[in-house]
C-alpha atoms as a PDB file:
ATOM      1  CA  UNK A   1      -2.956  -5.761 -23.388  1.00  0.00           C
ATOM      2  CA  UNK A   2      -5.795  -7.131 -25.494  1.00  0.00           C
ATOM      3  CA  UNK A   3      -8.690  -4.824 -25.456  1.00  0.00           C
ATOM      4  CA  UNK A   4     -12.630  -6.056 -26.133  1.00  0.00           C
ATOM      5  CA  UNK A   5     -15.236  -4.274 -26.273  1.00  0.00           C
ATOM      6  CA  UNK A   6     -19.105  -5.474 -26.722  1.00  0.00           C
ATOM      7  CA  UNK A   7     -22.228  -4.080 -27.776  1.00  0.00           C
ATOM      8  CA  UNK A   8     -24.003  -7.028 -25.814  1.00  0.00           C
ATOM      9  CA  UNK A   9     -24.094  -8.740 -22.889  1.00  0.00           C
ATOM     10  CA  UNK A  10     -24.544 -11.715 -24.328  1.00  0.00           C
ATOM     11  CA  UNK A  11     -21.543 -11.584 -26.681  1.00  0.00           C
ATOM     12  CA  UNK A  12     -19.544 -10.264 -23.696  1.00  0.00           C
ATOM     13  CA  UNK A  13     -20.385 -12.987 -21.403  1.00  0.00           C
ATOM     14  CA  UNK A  14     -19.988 -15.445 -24.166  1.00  0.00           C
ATOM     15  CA  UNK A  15     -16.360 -14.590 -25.068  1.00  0.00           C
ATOM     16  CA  UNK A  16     -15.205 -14.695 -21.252  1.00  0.00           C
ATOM     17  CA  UNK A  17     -16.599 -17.996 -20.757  1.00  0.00           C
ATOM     18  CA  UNK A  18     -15.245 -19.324 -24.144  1.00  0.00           C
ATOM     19  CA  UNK A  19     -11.311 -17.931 -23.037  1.00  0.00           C
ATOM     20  CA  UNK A  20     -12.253 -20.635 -19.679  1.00  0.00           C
ATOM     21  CA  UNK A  21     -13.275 -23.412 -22.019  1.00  0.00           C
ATOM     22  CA  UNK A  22     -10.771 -23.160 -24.272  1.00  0.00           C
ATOM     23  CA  UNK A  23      -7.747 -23.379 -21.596  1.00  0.00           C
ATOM     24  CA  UNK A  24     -10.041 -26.409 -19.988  1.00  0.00           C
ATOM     25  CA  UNK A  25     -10.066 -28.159 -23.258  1.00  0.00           C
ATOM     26  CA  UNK A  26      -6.493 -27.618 -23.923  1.00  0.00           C
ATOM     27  CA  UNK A  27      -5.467 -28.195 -19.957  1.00  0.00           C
ATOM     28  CA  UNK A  28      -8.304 -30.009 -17.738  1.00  0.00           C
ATOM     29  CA  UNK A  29      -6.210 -29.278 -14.589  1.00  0.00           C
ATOM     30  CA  UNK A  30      -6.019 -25.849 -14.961  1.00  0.00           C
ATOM     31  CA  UNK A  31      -5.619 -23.702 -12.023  1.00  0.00           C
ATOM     32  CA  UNK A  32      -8.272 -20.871 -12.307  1.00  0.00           C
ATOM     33  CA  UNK A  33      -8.280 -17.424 -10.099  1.00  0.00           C
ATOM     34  CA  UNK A  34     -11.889 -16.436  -9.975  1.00  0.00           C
ATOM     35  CA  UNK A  35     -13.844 -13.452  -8.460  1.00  0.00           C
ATOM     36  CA  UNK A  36     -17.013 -12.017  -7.425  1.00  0.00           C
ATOM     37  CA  UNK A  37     -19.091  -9.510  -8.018  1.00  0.00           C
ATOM     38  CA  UNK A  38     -21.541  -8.193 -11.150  1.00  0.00           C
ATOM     39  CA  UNK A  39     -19.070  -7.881 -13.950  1.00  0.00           C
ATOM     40  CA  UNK A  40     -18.307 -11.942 -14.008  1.00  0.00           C
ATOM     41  CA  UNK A  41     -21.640 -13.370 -12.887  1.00  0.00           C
ATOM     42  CA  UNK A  42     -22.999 -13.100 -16.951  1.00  0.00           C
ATOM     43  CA  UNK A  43     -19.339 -15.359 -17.577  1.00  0.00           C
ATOM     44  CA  UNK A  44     -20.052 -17.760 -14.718  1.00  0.00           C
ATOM     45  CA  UNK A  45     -23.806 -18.075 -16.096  1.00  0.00           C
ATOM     46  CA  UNK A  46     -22.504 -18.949 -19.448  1.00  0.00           C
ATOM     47  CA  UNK A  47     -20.401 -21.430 -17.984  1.00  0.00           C
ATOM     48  CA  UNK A  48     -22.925 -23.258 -16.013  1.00  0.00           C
ATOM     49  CA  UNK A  49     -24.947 -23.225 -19.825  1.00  0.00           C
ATOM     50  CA  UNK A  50     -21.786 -24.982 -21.557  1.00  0.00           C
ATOM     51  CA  UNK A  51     -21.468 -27.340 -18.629  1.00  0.00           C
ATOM     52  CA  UNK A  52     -24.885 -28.470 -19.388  1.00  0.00           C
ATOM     53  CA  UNK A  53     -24.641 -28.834 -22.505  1.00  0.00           C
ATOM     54  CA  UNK A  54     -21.421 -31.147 -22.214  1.00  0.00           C
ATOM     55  CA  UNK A  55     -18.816 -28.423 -23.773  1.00  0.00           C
ATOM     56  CA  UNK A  56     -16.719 -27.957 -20.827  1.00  0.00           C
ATOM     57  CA  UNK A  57     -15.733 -29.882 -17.605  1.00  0.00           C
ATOM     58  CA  UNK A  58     -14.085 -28.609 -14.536  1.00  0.00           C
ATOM     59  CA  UNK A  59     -13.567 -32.198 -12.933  1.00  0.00           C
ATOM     60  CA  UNK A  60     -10.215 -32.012 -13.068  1.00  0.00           C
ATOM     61  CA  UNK A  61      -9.568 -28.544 -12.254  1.00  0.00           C
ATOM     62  CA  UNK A  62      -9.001 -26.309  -9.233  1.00  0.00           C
ATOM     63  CA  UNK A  63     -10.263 -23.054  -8.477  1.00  0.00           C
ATOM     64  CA  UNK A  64      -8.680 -19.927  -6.206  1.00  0.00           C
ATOM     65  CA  UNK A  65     -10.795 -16.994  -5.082  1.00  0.00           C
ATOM     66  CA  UNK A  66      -9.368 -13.457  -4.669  1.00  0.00           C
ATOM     67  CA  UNK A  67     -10.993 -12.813  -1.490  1.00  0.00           C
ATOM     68  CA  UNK A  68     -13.819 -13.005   1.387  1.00  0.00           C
ATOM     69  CA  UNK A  69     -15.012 -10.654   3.733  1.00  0.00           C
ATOM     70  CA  UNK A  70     -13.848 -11.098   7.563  1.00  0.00           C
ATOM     71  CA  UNK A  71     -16.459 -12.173   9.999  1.00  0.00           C
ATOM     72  CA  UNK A  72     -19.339 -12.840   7.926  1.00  0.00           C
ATOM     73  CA  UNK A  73     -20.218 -16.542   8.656  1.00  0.00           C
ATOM     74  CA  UNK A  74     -19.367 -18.712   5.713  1.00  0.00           C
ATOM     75  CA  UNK A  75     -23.264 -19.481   4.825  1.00  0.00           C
ATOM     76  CA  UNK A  76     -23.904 -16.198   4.797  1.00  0.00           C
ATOM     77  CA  UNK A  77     -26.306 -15.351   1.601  1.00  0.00           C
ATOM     78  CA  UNK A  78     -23.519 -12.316   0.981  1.00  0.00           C
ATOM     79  CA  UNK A  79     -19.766 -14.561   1.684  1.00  0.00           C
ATOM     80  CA  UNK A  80     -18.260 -14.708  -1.316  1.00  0.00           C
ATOM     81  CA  UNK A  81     -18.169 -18.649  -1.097  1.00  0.00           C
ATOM     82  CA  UNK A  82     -21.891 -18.396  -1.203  1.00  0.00           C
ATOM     83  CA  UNK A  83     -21.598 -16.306  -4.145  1.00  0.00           C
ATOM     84  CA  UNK A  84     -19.036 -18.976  -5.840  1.00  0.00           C
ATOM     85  CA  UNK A  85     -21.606 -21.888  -4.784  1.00  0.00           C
ATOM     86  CA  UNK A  86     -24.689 -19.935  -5.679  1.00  0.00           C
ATOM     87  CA  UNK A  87     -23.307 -19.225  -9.073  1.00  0.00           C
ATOM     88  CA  UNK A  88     -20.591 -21.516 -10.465  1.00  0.00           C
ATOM     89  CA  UNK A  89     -19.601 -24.287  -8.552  1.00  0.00           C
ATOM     90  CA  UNK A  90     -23.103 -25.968  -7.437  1.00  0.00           C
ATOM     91  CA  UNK A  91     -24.197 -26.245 -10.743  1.00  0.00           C
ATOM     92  CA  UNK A  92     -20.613 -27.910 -12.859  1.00  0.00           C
ATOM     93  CA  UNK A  93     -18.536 -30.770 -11.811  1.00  0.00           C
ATOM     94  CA  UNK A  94     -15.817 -29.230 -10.109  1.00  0.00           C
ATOM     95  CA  UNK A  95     -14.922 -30.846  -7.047  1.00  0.00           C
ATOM     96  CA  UNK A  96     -15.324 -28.884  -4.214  1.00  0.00           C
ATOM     97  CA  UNK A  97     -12.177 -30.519  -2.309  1.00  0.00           C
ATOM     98  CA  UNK A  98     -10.176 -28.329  -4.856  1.00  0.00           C
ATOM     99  CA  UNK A  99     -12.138 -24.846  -4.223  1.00  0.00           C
ATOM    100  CA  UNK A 100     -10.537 -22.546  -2.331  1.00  0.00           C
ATOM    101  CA  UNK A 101     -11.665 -19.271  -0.694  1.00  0.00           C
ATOM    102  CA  UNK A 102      -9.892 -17.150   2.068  1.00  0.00           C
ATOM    103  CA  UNK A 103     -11.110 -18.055   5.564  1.00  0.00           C
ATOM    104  CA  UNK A 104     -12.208 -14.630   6.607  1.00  0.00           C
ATOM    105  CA  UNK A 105     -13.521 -16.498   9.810  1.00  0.00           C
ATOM    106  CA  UNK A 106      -9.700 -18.231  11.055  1.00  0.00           C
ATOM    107  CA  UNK A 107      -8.817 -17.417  14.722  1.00  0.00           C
ATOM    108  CA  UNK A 108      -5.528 -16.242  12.833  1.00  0.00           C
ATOM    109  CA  UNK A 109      -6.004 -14.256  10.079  1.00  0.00           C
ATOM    110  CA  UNK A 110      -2.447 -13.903   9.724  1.00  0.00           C
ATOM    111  CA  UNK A 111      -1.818 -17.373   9.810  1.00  0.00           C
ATOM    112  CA  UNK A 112      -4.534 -17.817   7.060  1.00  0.00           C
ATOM    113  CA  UNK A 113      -3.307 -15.170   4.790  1.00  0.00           C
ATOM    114  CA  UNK A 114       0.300 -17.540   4.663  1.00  0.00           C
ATOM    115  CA  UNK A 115      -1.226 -20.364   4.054  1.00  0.00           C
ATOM    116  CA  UNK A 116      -3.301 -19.425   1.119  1.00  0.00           C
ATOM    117  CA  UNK A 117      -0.332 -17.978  -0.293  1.00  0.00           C
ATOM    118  CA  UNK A 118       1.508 -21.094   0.102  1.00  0.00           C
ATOM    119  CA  UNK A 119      -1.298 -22.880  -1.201  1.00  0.00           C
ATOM    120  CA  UNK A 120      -0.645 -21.014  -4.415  1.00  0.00           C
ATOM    121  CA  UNK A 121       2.685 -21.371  -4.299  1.00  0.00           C
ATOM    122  CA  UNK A 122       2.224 -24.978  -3.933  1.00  0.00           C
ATOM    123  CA  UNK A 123      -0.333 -25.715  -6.537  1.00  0.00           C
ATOM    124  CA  UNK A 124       0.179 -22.371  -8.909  1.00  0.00           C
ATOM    125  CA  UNK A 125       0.901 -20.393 -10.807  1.00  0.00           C
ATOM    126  CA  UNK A 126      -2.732 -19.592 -11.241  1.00  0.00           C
ATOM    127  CA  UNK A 127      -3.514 -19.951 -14.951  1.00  0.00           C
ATOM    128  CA  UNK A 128      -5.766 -17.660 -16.007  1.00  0.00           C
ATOM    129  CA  UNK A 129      -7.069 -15.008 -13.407  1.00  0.00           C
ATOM    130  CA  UNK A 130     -10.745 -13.490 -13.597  1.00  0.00           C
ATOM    131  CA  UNK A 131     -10.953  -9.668 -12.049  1.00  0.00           C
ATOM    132  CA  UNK A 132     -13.326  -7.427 -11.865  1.00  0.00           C
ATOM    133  CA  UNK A 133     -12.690  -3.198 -10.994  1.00  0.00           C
ATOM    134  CA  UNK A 134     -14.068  -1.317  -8.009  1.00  0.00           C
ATOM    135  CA  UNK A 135     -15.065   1.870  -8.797  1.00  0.00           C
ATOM    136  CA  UNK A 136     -11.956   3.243  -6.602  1.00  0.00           C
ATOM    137  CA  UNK A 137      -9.840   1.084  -9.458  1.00  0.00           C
ATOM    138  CA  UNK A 138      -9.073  -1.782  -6.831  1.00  0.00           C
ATOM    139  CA  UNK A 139      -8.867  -5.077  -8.247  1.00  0.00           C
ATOM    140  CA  UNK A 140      -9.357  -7.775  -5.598  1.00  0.00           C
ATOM    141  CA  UNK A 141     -10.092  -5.666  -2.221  1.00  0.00           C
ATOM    142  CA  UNK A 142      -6.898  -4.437  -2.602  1.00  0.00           C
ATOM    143  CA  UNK A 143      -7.620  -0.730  -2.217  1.00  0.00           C
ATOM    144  CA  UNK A 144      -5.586   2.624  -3.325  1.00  0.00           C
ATOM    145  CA  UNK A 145      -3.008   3.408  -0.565  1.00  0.00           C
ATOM    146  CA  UNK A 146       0.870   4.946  -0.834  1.00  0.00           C
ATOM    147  CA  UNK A 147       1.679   1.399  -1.421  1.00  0.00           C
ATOM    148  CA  UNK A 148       0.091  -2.335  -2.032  1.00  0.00           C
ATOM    149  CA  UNK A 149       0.856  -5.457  -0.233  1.00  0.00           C
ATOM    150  CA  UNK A 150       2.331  -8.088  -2.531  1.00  0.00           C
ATOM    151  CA  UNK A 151       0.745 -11.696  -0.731  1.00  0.00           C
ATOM    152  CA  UNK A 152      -2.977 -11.833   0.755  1.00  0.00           C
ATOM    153  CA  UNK A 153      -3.691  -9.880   3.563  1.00  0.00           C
ATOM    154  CA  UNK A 154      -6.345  -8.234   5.879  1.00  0.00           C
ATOM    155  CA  UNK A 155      -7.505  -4.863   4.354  1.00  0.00           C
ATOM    156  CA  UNK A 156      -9.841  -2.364   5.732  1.00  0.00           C
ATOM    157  CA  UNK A 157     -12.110  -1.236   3.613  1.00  0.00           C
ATOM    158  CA  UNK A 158     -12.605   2.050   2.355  1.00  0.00           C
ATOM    159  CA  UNK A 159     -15.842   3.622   2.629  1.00  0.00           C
ATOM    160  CA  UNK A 160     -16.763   4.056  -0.914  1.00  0.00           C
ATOM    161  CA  UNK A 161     -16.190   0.534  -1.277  1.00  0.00           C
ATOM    162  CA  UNK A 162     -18.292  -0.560   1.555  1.00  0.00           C
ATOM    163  CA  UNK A 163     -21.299   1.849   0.101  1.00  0.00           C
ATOM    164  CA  UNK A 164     -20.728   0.337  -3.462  1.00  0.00           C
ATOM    165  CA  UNK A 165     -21.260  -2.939  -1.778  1.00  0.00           C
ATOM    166  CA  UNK A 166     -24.405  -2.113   0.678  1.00  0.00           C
ATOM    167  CA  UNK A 167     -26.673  -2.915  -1.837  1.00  0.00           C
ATOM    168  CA  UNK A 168     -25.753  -6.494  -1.556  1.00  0.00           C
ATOM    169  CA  UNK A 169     -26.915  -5.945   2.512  1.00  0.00           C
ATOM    170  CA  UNK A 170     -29.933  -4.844   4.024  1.00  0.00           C
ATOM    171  CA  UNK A 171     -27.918  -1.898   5.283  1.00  0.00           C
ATOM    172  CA  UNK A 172     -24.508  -0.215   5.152  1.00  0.00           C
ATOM    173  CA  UNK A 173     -23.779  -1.117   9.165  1.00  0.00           C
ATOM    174  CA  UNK A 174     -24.031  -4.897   7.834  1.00  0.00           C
ATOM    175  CA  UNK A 175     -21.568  -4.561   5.431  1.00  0.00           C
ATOM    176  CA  UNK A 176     -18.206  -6.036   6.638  1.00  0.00           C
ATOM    177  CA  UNK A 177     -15.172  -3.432   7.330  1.00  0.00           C
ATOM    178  CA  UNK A 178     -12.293  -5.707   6.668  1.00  0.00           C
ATOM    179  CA  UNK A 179     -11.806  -8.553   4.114  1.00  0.00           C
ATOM    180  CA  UNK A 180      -9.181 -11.133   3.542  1.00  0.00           C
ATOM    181  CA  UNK A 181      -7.873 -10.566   0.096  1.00  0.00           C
ATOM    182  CA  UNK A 182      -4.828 -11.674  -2.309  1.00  0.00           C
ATOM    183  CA  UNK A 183      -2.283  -9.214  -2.873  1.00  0.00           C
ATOM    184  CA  UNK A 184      -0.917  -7.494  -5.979  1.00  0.00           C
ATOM    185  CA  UNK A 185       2.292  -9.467  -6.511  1.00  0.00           C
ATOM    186  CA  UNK A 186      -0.258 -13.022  -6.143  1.00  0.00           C
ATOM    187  CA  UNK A 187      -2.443 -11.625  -8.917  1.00  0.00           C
ATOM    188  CA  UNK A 188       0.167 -10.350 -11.530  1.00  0.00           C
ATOM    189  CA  UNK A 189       1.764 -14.184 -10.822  1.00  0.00           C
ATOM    190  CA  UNK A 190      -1.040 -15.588 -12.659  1.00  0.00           C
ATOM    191  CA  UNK A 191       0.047 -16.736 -16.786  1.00  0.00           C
ATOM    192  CA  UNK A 192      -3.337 -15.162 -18.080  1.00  0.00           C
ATOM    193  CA  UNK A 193      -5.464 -12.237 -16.532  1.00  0.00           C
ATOM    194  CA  UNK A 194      -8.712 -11.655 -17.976  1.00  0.00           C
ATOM    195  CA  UNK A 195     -10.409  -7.935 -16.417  1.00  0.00           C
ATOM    196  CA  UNK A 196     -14.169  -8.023 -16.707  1.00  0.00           C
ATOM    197  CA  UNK A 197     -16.118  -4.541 -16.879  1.00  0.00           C
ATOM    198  CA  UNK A 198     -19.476  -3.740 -17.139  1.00  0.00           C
ATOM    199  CA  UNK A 199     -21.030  -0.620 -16.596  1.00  0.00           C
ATOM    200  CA  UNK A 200     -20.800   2.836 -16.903  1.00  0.00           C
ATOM    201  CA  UNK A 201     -20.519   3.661 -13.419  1.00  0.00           C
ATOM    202  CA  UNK A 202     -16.865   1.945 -13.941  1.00  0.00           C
ATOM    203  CA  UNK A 203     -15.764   4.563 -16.642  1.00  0.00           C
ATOM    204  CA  UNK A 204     -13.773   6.387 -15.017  1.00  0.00           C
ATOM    205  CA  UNK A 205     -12.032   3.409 -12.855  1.00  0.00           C
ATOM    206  CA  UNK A 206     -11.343   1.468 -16.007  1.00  0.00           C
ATOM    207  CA  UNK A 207      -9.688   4.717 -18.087  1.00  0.00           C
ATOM    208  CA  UNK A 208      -7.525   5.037 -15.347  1.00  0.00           C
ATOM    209  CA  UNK A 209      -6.561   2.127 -15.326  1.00  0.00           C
ATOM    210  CA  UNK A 210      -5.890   1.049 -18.980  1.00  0.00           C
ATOM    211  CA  UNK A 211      -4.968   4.430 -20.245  1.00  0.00           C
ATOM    212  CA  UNK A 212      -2.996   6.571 -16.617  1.00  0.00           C
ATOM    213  CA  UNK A 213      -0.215   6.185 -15.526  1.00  0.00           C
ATOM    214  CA  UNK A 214       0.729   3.200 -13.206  1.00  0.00           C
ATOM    215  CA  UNK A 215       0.334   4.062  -9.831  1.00  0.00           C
ATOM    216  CA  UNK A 216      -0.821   2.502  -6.619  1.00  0.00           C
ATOM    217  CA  UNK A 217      -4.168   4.945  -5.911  1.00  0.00           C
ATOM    218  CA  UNK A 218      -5.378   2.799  -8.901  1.00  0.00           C
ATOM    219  CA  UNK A 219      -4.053  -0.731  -8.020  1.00  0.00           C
ATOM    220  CA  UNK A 220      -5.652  -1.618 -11.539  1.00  0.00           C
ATOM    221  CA  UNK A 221      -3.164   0.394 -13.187  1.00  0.00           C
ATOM    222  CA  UNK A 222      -0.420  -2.127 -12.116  1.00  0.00           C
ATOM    223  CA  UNK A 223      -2.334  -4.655 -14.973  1.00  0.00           C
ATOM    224  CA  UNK A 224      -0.142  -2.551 -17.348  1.00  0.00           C
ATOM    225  CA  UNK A 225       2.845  -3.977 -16.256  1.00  0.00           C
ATOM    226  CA  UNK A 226       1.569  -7.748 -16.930  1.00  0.00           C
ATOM    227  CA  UNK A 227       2.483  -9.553 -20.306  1.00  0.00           C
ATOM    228  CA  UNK A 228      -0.839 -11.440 -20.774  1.00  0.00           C
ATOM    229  CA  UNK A 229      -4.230  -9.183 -20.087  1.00  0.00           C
ATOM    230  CA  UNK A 230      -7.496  -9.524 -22.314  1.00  0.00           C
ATOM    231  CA  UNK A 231      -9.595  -6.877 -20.846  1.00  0.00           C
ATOM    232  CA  UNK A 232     -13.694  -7.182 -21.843  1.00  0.00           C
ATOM    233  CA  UNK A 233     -15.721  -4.179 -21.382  1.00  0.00           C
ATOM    234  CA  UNK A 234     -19.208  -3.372 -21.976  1.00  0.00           C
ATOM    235  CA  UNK A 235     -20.360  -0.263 -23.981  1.00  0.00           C
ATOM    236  CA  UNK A 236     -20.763   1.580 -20.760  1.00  0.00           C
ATOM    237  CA  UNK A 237     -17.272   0.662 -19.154  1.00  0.00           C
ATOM    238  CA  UNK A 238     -15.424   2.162 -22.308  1.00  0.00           C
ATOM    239  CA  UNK A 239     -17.528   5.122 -22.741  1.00  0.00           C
ATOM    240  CA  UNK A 240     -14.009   7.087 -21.597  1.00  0.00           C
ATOM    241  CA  UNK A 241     -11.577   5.166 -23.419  1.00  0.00           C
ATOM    242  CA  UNK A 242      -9.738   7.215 -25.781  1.00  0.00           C
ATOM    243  CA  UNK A 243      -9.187   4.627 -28.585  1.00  0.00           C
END
């Protein structure tokens, strides 16, 4: 595990989108994993820069998101493809044929949850994987339990969560209380997984999870176990960090 840590937010956001660019350049049809959330929008805004300025194209590539909340409408200002669209993929020349984001609205959630993991299965392994941390340590919306689910799934959300997300809503009762999300065993598949923390509110989640033991009430922890992690933190996410 490959640990980074920045006294900017510019030199943080730069060195995530440069580890996209360079697989890109070396591979145009990578597969990349991408998530929401505050910790990779700085990356994503980087990468919209390069893309303008010719560095990097994504025409080739394809693109796999972690998760979506359940029954919010898919133009939703708060979905999580709104998100992707709103910050990444309007604005470069990926094709949006080859984006893909959990249905959270399919009649059969089960049914969905197989076929995005046989989507991956068909098209993977997922080459490099973008995560961010919940303050609970969850990576994805897969939340601590006794034990994880290894292929996407429906999750209820923990409260915590749901409050660390209301500020994204106009109230707590808007935010959703399940989400479709990809399971542990579908993340650790990915060849590269590059952990994005900013924040000091994420302390605590991130020393558990780089420096505890590996255990499933910090489903972060299990990035121990992976052979290829570059983890980025701000000042503020490694104010715990022992080393």
């Amino acid at each position: 595990m490959n640990i980074l840590k920045f006294k900017t937010q510019e030199d943080f956001a730069e060195t995530g989108a440069n580890l996209i660019v360079s697989l890109l350049q070396s591979n145009p049809r990578a597969v990349l994993g991408l998530a929401t959330g505050s910790s990779p929008v700085t990356v994503y805004a980087r990468l919209v820069e390069m893309h303008r300025k010719g560095l990097v194209s994504f025409a080739k590539a394809s693109s796999y998101n972690l998760d979506e909340y359940v029954g919010l409408p898919v133009d939703h200002p708060q979905s999580y493809r709104s998100f992707m669209n709103e910050h990444l993929f309007n604005h470069v020349d990926i094709d949006p044929a080859r984006t893909h984001v959990p249905n959270g609205n399919a009649p059969d959630l089960a049914a969905e949850c197989l076929a995005y993991d046989r989507m991956l299965e068909d098209n993977g392994p997922v080459d490099l994987q973008i995560l961010g941390i919940g303050s609970n340590g969850h990576i994805g919306f897969n939340e601590p339990d006794a034990s994880l689910s290894s292929g996407t799934h429906v999750v209820d959300l923990l409260e915590e969560t749901r409050e660390a997300n209301a500020r994204f809503f106009d109230k707590l009762e808007d935010v959703p209380r399940q989400a479709v999300t990809m399971g542990i065993g579908g993340i650790l598949k990915a060849r590269q997984i590059v952990l994005l923390v900013r924040g000091e509110e994420k302390a605590e989640a991130v020393r558990n999870a780089l420096e505890g033991p590996i255990t499933t009430q910090c489903p972060a922890s299990l990035l121990q176990s992976h052979p290829n992690v570059v983890v980025l933190l701000d000042e503020g996410a490694a104010k715990w960090l022992k080393s």
